[in-house]
PDB file of N, CA and C in Angstrom:
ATOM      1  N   UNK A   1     -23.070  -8.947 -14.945  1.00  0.00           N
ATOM      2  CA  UNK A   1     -21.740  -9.201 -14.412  1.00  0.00           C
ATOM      3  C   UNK A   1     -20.928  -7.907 -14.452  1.00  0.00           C
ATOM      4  N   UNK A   2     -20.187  -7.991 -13.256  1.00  0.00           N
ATOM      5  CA  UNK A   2     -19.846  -6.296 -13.499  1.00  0.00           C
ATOM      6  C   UNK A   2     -17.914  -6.422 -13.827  1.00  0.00           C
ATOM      7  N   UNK A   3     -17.659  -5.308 -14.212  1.00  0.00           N
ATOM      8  CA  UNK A   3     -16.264  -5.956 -14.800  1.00  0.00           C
ATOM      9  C   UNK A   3     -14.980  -5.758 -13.876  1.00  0.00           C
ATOM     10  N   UNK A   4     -14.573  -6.686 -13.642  1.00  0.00           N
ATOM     11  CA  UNK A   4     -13.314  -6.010 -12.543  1.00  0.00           C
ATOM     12  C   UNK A   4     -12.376  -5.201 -13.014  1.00  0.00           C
ATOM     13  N   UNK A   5     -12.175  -4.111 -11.619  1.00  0.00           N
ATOM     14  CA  UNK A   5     -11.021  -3.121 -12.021  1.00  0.00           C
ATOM     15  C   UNK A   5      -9.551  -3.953 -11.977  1.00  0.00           C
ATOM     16  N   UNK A   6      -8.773  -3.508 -13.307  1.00  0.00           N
ATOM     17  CA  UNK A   6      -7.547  -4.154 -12.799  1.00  0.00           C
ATOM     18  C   UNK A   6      -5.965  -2.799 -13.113  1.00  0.00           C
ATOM     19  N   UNK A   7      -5.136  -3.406 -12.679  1.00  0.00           N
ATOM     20  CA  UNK A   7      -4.049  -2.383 -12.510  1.00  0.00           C
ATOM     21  C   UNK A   7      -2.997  -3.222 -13.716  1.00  0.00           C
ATOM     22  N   UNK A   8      -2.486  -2.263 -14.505  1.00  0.00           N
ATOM     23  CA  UNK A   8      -1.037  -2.478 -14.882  1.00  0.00           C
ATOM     24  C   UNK A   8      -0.145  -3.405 -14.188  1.00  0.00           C
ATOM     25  N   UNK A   9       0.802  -4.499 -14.722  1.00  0.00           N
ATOM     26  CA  UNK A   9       2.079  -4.704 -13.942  1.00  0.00           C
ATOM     27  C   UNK A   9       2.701  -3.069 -13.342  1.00  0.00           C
ATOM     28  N   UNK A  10       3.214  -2.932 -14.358  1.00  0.00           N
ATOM     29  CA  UNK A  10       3.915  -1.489 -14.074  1.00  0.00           C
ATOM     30  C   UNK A  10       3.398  -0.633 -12.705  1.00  0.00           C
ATOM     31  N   UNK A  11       2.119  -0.083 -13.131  1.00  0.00           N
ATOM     32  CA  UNK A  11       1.491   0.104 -12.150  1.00  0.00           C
ATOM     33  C   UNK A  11       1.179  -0.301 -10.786  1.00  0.00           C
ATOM     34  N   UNK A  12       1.458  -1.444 -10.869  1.00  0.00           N
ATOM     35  CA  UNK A  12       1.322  -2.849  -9.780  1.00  0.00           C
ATOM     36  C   UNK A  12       2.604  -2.355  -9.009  1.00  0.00           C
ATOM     37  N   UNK A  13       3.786  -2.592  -9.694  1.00  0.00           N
ATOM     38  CA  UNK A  13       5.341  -2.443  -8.872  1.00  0.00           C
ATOM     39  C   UNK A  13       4.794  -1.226  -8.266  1.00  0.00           C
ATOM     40  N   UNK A  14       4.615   0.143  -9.122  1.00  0.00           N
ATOM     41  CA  UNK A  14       5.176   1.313  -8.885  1.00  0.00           C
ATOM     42  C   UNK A  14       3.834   1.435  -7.135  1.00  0.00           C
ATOM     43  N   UNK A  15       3.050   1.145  -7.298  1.00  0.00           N
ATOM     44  CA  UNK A  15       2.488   1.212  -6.194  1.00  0.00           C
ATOM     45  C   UNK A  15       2.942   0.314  -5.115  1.00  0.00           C
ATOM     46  N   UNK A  16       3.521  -0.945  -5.378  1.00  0.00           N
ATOM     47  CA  UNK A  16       4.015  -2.144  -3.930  1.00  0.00           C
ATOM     48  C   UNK A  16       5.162  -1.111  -3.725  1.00  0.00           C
ATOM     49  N   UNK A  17       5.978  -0.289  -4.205  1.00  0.00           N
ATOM     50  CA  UNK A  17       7.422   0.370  -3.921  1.00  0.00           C
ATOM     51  C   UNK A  17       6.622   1.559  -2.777  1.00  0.00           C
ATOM     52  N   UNK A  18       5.684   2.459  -3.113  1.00  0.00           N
ATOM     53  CA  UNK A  18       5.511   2.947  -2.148  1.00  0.00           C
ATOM     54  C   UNK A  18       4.862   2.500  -1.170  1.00  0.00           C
ATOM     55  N   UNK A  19       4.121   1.368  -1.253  1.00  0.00           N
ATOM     56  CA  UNK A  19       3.511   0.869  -0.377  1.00  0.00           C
ATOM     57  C   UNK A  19       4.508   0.710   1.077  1.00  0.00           C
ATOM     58  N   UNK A  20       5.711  -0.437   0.221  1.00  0.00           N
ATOM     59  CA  UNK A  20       6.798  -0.514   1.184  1.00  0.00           C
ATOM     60  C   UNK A  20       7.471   1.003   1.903  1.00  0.00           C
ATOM     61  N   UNK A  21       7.917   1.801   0.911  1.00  0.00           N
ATOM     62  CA  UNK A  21       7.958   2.868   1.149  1.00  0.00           C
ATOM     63  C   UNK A  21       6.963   3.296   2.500  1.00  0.00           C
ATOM     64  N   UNK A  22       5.869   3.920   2.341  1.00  0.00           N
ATOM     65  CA  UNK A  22       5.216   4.268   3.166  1.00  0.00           C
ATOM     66  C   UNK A  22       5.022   3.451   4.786  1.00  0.00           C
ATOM     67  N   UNK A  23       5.314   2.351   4.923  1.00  0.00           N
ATOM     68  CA  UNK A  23       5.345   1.194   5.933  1.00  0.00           C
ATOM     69  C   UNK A  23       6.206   1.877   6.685  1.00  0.00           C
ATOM     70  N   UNK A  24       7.812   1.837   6.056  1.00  0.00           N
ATOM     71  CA  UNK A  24       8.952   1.865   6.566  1.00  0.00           C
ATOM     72  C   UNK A  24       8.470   3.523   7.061  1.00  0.00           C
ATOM     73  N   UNK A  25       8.009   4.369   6.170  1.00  0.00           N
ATOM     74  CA  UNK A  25       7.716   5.715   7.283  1.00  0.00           C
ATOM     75  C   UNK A  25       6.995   5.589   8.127  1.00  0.00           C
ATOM     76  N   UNK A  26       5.804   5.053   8.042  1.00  0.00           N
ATOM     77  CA  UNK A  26       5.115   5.136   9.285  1.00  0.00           C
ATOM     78  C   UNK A  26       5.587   4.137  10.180  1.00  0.00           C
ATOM     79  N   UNK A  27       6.718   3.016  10.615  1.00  0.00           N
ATOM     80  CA  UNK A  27       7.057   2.726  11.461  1.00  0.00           C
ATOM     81  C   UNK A  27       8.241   3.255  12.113  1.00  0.00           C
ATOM     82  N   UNK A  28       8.994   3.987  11.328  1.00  0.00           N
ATOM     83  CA  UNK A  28      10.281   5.040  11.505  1.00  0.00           C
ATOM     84  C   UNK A  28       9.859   5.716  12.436  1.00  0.00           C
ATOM     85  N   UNK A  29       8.218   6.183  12.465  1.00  0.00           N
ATOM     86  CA  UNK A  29       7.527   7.102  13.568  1.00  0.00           C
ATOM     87  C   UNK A  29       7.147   6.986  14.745  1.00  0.00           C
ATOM     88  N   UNK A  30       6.433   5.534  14.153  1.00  0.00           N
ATOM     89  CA  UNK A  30       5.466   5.206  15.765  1.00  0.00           C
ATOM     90  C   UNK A  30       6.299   3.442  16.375  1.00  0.00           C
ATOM     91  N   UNK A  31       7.464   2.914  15.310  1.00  0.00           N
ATOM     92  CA  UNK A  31       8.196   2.041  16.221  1.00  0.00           C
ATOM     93  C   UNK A  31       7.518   0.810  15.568  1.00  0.00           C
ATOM     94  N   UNK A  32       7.812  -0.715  15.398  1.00  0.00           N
ATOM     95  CA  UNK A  32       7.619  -1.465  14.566  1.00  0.00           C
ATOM     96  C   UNK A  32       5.655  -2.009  15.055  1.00  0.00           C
ATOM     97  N   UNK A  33       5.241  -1.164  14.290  1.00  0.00           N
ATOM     98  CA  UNK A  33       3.329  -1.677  14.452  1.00  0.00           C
ATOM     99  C   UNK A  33       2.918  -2.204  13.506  1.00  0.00           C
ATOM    100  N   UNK A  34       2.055  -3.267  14.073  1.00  0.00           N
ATOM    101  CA  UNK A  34       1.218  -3.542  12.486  1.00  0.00           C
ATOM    102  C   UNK A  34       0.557  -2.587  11.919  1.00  0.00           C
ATOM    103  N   UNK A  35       0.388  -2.690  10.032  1.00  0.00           N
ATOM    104  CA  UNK A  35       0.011  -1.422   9.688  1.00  0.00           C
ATOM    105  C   UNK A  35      -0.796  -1.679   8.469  1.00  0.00           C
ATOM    106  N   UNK A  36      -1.696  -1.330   8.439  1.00  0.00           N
ATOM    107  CA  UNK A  36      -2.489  -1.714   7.100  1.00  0.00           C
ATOM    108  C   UNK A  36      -2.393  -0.904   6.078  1.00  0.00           C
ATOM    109  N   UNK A  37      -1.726  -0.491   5.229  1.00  0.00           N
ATOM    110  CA  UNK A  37      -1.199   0.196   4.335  1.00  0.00           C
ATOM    111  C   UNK A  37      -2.556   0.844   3.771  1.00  0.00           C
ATOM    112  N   UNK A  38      -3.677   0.199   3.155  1.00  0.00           N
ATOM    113  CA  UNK A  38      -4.557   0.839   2.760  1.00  0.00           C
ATOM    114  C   UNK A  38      -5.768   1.341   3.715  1.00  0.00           C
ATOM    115  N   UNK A  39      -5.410   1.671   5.225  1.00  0.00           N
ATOM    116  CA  UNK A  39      -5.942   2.427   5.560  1.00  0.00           C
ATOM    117  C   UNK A  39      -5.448   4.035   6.030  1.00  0.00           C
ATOM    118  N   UNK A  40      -4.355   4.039   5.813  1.00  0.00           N
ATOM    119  CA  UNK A  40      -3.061   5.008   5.575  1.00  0.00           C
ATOM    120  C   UNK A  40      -3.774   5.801   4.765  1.00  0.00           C
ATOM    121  N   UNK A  41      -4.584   5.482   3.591  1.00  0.00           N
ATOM    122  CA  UNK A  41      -5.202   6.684   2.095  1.00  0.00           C
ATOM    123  C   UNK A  41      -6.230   7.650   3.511  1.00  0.00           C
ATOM    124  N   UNK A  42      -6.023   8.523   2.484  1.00  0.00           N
ATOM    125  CA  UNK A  42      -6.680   9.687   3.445  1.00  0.00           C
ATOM    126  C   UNK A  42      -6.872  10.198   4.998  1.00  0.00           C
ATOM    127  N   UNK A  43      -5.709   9.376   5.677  1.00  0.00           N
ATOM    128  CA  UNK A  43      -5.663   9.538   6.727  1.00  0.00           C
ATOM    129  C   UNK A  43      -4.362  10.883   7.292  1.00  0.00           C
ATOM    130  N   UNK A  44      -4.598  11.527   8.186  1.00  0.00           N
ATOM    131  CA  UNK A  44      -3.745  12.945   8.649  1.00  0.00           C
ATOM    132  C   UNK A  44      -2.493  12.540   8.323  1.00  0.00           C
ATOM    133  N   UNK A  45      -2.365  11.297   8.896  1.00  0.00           N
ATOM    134  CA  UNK A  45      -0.686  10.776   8.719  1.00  0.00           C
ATOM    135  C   UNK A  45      -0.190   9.647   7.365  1.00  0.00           C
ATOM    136  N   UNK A  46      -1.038  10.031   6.240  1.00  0.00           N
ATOM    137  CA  UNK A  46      -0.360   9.382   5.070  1.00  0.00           C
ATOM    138  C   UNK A  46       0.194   9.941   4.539  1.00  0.00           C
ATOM    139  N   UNK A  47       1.516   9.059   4.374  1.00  0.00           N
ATOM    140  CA  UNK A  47       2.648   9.219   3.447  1.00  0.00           C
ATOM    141  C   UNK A  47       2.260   9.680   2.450  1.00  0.00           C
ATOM    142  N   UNK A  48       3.126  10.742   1.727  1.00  0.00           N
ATOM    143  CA  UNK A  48       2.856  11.677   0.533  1.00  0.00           C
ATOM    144  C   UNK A  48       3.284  10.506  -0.283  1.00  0.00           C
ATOM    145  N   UNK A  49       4.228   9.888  -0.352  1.00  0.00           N
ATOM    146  CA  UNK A  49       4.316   8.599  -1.443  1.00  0.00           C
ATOM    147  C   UNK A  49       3.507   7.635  -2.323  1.00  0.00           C
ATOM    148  N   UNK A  50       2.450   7.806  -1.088  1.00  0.00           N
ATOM    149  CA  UNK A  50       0.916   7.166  -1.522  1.00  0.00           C
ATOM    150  C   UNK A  50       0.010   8.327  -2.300  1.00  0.00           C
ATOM    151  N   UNK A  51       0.477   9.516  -2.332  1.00  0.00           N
ATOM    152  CA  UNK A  51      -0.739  10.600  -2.984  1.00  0.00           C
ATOM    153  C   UNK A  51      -0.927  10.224  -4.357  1.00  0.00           C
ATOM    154  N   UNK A  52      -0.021   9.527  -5.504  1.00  0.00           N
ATOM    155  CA  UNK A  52      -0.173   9.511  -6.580  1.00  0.00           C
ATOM    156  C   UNK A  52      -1.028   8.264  -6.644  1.00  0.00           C
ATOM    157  N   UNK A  53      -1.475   7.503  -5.957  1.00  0.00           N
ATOM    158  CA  UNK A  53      -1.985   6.097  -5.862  1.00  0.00           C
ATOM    159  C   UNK A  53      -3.714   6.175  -5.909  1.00  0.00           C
ATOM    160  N   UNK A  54      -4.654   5.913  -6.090  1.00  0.00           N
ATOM    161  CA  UNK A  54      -5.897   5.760  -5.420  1.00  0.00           C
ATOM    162  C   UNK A  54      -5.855   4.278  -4.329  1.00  0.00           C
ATOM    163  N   UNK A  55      -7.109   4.152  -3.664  1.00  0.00           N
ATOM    164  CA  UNK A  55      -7.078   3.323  -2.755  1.00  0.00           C
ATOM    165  C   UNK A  55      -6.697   2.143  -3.505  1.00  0.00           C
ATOM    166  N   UNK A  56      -7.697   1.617  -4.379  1.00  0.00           N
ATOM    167  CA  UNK A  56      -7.807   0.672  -5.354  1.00  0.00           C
ATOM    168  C   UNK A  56      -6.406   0.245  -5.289  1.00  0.00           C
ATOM    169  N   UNK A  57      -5.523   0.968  -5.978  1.00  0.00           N
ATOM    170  CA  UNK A  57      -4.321   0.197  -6.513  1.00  0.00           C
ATOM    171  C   UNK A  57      -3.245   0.445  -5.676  1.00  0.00           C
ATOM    172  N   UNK A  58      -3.511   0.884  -4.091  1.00  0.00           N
ATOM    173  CA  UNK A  58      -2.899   0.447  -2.413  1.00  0.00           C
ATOM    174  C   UNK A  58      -3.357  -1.050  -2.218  1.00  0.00           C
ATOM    175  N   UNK A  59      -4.621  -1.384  -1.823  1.00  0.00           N
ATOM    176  CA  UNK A  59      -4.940  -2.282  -1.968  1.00  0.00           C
ATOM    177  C   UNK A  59      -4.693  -3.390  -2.716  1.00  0.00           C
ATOM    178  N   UNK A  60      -4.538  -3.045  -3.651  1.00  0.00           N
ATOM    179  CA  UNK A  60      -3.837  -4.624  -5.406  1.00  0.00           C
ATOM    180  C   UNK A  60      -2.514  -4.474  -4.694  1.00  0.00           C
ATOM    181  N   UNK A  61      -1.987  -3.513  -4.305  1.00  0.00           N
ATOM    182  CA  UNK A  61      -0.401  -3.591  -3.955  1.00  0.00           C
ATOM    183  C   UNK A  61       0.302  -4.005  -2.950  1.00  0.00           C
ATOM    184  N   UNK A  62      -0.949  -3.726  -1.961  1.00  0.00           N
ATOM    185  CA  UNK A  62      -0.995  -4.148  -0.830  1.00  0.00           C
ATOM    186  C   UNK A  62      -1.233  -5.774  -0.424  1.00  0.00           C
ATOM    187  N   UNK A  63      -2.110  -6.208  -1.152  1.00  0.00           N
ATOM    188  CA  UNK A  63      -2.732  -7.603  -1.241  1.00  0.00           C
ATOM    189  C   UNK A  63      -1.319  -8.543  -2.202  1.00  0.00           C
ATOM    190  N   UNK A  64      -0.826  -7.749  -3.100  1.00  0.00           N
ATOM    191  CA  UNK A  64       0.707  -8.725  -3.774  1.00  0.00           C
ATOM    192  C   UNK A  64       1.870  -8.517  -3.050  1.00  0.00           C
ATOM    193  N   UNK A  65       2.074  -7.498  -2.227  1.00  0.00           N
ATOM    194  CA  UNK A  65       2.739  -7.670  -0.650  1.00  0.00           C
ATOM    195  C   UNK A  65       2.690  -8.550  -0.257  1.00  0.00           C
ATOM    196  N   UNK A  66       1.530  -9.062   0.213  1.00  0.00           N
ATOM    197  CA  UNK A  66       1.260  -9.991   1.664  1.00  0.00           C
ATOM    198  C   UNK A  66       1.309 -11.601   0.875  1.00  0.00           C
ATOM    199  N   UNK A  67       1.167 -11.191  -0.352  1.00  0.00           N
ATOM    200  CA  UNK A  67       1.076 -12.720  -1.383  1.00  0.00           C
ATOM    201  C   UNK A  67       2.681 -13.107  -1.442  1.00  0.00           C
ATOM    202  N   UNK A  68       3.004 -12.458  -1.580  1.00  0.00           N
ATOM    203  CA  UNK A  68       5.029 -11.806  -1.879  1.00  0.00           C
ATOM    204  C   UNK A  68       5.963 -12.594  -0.735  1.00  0.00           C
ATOM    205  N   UNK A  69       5.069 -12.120   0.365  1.00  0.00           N
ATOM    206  CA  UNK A  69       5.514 -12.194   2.039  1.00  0.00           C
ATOM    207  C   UNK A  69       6.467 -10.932   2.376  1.00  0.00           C
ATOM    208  N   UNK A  70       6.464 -10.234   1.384  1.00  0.00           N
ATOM    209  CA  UNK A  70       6.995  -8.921   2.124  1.00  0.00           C
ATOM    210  C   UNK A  70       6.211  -8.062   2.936  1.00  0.00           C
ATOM    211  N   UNK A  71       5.211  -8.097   3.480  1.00  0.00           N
ATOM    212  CA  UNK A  71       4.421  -7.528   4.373  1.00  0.00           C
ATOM    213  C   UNK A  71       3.666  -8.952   4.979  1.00  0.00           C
ATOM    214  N   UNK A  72       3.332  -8.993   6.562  1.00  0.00           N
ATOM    215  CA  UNK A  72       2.491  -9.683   7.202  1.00  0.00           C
ATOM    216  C   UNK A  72       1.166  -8.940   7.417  1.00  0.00           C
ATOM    217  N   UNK A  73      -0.001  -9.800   7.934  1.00  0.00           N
ATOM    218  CA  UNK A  73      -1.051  -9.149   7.893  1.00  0.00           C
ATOM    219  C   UNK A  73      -1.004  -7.893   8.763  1.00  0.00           C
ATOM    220  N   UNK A  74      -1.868  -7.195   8.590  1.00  0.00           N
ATOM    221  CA  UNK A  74      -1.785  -6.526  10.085  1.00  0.00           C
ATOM    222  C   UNK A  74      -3.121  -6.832  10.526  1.00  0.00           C
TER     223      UNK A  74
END
């Protein structure tokens, strides 16, 4: 059985803040699109907000977003 990775609360917020964060930039840019936040990691146009993050805990942040209803799917 392999053990799941898990994130901090703390950790949890501090990543959904840029998550949101990063949304609101990349639609500031390209105009209201759906946007999958965790495919934003390593892409030309990700938000520096996300650099302190790994994918992993975009994703946990991303996924308690959409649980939240502050983000819809994209």
């Amino acid at each position: 059985m392999k053990k799941q990775e898990q994130i901090s609360p703390d950790r949890l917020v501090d990543a959904a803040t840029a998550v949101l964060a990063a949304v609101a930039e990349v639609r500031e840019e390209l105009g209201d699109v759906a946007i999958n936040p965790t495919e934003l990691m390593g892409a030309p146009n990700q938000p520096r907000c996300l650099c302190e993050f790994t994918r992993f805990e975009v994703d946990e942040a991303t996924a308690f977003l959409l649980r939240m209803g502050y983000l819809e799917r994209a």
